[in-house]
Protein backbone atom coordinates (compact mmCIF):
# COMPACT_ATOMS: atom_id res chain seq x y z
CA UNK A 1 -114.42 -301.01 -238.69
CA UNK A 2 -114.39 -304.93 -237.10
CA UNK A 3 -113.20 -303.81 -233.84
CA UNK A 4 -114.02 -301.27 -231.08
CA UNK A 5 -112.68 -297.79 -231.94
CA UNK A 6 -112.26 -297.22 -228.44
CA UNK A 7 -109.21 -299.62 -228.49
CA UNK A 8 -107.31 -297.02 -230.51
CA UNK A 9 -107.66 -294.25 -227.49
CA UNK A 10 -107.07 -296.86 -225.33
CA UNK A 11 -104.07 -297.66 -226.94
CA UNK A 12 -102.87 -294.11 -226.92
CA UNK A 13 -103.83 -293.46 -223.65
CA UNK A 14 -101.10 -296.46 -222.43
CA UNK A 15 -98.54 -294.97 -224.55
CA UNK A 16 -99.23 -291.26 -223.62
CA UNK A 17 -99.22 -291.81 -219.61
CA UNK A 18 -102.56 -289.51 -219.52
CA UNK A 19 -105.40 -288.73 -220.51
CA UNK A 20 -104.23 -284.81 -221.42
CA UNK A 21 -101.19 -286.45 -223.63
CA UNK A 22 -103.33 -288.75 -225.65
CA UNK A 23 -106.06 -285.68 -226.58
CA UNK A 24 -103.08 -283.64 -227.79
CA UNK A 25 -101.87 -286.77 -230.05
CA UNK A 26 -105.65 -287.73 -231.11
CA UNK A 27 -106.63 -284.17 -231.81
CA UNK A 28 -109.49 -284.12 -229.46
CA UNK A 29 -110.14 -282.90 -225.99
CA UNK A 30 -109.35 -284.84 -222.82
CA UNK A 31 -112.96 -285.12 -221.37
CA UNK A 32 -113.83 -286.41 -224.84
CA UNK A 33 -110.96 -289.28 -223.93
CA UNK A 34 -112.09 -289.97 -220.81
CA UNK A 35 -115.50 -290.14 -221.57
CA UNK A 36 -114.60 -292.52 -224.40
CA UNK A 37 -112.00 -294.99 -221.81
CA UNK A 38 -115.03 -295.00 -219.33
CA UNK A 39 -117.46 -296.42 -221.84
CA UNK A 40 -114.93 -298.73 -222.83
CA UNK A 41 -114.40 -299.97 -219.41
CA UNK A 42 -118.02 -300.45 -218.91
CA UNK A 43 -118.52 -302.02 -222.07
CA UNK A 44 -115.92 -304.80 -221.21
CA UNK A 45 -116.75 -304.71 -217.83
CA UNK A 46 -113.54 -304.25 -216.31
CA UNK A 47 -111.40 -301.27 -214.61
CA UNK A 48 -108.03 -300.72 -217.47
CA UNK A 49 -106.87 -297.76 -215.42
CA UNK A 50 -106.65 -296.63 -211.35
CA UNK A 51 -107.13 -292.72 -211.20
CA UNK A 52 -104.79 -291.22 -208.54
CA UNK A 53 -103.75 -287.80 -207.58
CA UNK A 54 -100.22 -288.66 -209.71
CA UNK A 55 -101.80 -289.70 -212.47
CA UNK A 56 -102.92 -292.67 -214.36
CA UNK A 57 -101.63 -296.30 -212.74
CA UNK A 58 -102.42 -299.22 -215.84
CA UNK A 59 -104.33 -302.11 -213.33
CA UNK A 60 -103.18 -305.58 -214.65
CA UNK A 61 -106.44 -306.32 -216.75
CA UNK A 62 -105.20 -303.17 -218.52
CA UNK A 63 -101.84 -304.89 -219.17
CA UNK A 64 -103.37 -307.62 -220.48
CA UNK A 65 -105.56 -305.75 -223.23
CA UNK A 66 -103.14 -303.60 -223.92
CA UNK A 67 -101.16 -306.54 -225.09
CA UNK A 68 -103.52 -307.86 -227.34
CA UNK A 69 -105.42 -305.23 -228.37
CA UNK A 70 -102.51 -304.20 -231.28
CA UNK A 71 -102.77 -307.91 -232.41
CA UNK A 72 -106.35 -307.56 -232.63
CA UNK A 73 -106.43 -303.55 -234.55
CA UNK A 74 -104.19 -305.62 -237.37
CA UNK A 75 -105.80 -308.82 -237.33
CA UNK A 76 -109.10 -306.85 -238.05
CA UNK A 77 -107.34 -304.38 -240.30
CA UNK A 78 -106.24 -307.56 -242.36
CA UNK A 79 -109.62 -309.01 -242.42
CA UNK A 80 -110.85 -306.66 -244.57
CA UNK A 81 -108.29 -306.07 -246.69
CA UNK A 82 -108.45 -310.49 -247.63
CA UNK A 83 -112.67 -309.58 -247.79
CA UNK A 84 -111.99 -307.28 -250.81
CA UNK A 85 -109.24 -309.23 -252.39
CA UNK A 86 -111.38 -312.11 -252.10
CA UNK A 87 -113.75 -310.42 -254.31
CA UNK A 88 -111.37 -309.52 -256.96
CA UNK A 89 -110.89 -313.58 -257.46
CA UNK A 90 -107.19 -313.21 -257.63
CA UNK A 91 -106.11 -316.35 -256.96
CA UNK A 92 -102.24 -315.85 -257.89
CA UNK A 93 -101.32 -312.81 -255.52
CA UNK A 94 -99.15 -314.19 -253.03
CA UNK A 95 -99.21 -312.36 -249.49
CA UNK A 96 -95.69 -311.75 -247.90
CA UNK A 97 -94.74 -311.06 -245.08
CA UNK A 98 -92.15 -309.12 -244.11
CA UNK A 99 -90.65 -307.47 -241.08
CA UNK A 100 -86.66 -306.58 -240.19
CA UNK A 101 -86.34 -310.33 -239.43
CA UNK A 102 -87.58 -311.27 -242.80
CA UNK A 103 -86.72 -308.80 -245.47
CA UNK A 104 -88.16 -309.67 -248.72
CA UNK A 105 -84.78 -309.47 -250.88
CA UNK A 106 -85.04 -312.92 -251.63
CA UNK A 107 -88.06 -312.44 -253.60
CA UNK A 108 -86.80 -309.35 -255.60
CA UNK A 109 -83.55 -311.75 -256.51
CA UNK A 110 -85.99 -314.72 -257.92
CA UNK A 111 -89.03 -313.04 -258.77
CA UNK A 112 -88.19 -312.43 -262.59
CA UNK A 113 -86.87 -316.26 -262.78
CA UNK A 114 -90.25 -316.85 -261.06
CA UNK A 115 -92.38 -314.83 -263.44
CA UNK A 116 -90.89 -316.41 -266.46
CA UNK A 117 -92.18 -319.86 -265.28
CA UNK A 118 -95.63 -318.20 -263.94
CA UNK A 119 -96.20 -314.96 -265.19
CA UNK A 120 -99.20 -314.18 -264.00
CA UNK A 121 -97.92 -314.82 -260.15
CA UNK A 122 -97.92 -311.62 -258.01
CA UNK A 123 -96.46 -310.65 -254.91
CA UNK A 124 -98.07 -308.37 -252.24
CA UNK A 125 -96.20 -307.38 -249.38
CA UNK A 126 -98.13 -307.17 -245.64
CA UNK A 127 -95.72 -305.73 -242.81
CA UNK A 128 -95.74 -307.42 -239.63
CA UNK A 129 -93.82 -306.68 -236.29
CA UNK A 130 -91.85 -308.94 -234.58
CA UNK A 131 -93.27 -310.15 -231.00
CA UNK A 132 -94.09 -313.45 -229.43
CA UNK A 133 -97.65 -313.40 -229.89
CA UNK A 134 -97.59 -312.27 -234.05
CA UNK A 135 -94.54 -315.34 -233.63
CA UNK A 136 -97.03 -317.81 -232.44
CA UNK A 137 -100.19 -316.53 -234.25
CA UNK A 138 -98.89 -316.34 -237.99
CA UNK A 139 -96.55 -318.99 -238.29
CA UNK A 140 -99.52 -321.44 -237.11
CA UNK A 141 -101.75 -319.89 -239.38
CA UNK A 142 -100.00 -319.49 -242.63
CA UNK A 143 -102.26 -319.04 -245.32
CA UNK A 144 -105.03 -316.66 -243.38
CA UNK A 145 -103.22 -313.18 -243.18
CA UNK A 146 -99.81 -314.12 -244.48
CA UNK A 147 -99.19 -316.61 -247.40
CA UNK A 148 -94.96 -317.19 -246.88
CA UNK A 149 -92.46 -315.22 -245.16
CA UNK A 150 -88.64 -315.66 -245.79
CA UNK A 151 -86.34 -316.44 -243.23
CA UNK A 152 -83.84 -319.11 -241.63
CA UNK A 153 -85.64 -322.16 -240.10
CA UNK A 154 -84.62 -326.32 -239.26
CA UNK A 155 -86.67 -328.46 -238.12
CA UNK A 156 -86.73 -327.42 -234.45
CA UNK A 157 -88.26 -324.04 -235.34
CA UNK A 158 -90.79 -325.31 -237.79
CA UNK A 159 -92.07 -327.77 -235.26
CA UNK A 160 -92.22 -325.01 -232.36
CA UNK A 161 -93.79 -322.80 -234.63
CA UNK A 162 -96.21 -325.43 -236.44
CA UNK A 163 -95.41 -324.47 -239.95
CA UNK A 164 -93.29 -325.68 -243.17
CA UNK A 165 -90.12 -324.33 -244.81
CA UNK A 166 -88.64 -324.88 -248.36
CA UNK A 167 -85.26 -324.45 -248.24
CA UNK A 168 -82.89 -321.88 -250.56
CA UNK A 169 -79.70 -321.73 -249.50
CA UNK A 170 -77.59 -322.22 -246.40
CA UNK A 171 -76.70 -318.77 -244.57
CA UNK A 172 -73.66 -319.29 -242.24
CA UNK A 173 -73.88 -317.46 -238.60
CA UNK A 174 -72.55 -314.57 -237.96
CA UNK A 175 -71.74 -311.71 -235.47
CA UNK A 176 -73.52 -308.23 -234.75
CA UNK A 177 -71.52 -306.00 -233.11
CA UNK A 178 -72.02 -301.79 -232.59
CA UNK A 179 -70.33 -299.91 -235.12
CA UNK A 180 -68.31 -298.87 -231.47
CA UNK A 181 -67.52 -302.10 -230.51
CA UNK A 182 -63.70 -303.32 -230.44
CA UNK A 183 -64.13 -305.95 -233.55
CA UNK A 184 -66.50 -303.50 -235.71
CA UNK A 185 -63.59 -303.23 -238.09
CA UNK A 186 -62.42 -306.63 -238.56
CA UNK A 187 -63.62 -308.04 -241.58
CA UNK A 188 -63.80 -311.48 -240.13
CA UNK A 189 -63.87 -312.81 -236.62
CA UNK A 190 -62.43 -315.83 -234.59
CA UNK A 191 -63.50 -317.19 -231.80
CA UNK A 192 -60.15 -315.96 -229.86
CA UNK A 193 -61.74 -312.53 -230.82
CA UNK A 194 -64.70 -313.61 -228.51
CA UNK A 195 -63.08 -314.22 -225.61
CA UNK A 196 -64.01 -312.27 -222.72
CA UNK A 197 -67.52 -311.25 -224.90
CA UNK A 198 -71.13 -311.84 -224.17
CA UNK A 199 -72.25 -313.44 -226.80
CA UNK A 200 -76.39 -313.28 -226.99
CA UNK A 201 -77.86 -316.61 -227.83
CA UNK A 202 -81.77 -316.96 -228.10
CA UNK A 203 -83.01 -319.24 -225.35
CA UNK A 204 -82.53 -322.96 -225.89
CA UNK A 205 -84.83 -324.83 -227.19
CA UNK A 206 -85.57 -322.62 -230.65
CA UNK A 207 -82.98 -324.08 -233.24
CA UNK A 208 -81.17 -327.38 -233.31
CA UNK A 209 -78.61 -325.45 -235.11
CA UNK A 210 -78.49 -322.51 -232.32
CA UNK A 211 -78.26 -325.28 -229.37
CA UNK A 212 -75.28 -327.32 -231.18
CA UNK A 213 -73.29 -323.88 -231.17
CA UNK A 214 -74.11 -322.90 -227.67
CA UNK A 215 -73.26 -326.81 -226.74
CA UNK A 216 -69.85 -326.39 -228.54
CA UNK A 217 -68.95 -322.70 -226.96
CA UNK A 218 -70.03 -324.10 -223.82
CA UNK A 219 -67.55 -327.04 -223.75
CA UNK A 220 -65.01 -326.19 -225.67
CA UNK A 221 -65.02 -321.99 -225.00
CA UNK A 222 -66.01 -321.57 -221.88
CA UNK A 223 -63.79 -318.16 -222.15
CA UNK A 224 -67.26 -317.11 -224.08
CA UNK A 225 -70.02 -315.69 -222.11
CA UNK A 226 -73.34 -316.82 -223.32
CA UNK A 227 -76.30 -314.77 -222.65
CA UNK A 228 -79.81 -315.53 -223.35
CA UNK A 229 -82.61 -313.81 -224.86
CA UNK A 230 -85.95 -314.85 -225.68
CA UNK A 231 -87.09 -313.50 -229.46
CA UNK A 232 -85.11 -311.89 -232.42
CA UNK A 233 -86.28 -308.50 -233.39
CA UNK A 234 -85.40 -304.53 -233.41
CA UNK A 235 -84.82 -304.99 -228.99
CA UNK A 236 -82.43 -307.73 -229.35
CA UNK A 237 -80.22 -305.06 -231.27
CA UNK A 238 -80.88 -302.36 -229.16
CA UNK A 239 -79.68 -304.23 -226.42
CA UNK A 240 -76.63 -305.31 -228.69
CA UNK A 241 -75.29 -301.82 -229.24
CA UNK A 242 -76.57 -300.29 -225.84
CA UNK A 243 -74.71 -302.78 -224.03
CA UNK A 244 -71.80 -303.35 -226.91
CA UNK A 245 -72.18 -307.36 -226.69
CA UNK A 246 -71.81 -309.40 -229.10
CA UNK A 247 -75.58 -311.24 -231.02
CA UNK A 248 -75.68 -314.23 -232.66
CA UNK A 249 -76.60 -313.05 -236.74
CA UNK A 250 -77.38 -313.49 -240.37
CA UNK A 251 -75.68 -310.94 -243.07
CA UNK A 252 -79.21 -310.58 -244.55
CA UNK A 253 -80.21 -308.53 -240.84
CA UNK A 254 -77.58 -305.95 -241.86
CA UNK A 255 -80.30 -303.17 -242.36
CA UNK A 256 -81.93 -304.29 -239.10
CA UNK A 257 -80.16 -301.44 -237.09
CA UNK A 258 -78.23 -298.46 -238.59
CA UNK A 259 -75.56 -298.58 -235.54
CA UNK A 260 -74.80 -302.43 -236.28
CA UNK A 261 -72.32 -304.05 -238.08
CA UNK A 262 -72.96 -307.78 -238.81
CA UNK A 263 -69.45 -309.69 -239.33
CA UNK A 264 -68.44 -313.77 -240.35
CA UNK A 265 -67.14 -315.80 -238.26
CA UNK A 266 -64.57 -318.41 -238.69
CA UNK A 267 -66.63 -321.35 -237.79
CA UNK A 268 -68.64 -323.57 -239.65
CA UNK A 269 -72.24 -323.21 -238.25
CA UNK A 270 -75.33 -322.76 -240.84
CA UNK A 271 -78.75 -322.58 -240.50
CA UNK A 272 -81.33 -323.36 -244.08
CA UNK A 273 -82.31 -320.30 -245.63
CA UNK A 274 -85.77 -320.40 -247.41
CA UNK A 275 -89.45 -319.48 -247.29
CA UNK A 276 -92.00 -320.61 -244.09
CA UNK A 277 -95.60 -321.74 -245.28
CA UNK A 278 -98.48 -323.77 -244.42
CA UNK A 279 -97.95 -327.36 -243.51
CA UNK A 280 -101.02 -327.66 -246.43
CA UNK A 281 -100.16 -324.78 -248.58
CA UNK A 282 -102.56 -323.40 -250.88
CA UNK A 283 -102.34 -324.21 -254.69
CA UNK A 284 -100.58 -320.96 -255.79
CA UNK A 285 -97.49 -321.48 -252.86
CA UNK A 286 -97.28 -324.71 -253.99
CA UNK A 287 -96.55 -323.25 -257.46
CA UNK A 288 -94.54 -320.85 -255.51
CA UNK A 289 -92.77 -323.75 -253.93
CA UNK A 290 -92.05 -325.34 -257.48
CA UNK A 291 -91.13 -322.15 -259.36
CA UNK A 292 -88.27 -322.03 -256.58
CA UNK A 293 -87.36 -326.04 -256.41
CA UNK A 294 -86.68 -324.99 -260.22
CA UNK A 295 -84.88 -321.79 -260.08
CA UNK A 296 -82.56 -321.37 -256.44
């Protein structure tokens, strides 16, 4: 264990609302909680929680830990883990990442062209979640935790993000809707079907690609409503279906959300399809990288 056990109770403790609720989830008795929160709080020197008569109020330092301190449980988790593959010398595994944003199907689809050109190249898949901070922290560190992920990309992105990309195919934008929503059974959509819509766009500045579209609905269909959001993952189609607008997708998200449907559009907007790595990637992506210049 790299990091402070406490973290995990801490953790808990957030998510419960007390310290009763997170004995009864950890299996242990609440004094045995509280004593362990208090030690952590003098350890790091600072106050996480405000005891009142209503209950436990989170004070802003605790807000801020509590943001990290996943990051930091996984980062540490994933330490280890690249400790004892290191000692097995295994040069050719290739780390993957994968998350509802990134699904891996690419790589089942290749993988046996792949192997036939490298056959002793293997994959390993390492789940990830989808926030702003694993966003910022993996995609400028490809190569430590995470070899390649797969996933749409231009150049906007990769610069933002301070990675690579090797291109596939071209994926054409699409629509999610709820399986509710008035154009779930249309098998394609036009932008005369959007009228009247909010149509969720991720915040400007993220893809040259996503910024030409919201340019062109802007000028030429105003009769659109645009609505920002700032990352895509699982909330961004929650807040599709709970509020039954429209979000800006790829077909390969289809799984993403059980109460989605993800439809074409008739429009002519792609975005390159393909794998993210490390601006220097390591000598077995960049056989990766060749085995799929040879086979896509």
């Amino acid at each position: 264990m790299m990091y402070n056990p406490q973290l995990d109770t801490f953790i808990c403790v957030v998510e419960a609302g007390s310290f009763s609720k997170a004995a009864e989830e950890l299996y242990i008795s609440a004094p045995a909680v509280i004593k362990q929160i208090n030690s952590l709080e003098n350890s790091l020197n600072l106050q996480l929680f405000e005891r009142t008569h209503r209950g436990l109020i989170i004070t802003e330092a605790g807000k801020s830990l509590y943001q990290d301190a996943k990051y930091l449980i996984q980062y540490s988790k994933e330490s280890l883990i690249r400790a004892q593959e290191a000692m097995n010398h295994n040069e050719e595994i290739i780390r993957v990442g994968i998350s509802p944003m990134t699904p891996p199907e690419v790589f089942v689809e290749l993988w046996p062209k792949i192997q036939k050109i490298y056959p002793e190249m293997k994959f390993k898949l390492i789940t990830f979640e989808n926030t702003p901070e694993n966003a910022r922290e993996i995609l400028a560190n490809m190569g430590k935790n995470i070899d390649v992920i797969a996933g749409i990309f231009d150049e906007t992105m990769l610069e933002l993000r301070g990675c690579d990309g090797t291109e596939i195919s071209r994926e054409p934008f699409c629509v999610a809707v709820s399986i509710h929503h008035r154009l779930a059974k249309k098998e394609k959509i036009t932008l005369d079907d959007l009228a009247g819509e909010n149509l969720m766009l991720m915040k400007r500045g993220w893809s040259y690609y996503g910024d030409m579209l919201r340019d062109d609905m802007m000028k030429n269909h105003p009769e659109i409503n645009i609505v920002d959001f700032n990352l895509y993952n699982v909330e961004a189609f929650n807040r599709c279906e709970n509020n039954n607008e429209v979000l800006l997708a790829f077909k390969s998200w289809e799984s993403v959300h059980p109460l989605i449907r993800i439809i074409p559009v008739e429009w002519d907007y792609t975005m390159p399809f393909g794998i993210l790595h490390s601006k220097k990637p390591s000598i077995k992506v960049k056989r990766l990288i060749n085995a799929i210049n040879k086979v896509k």
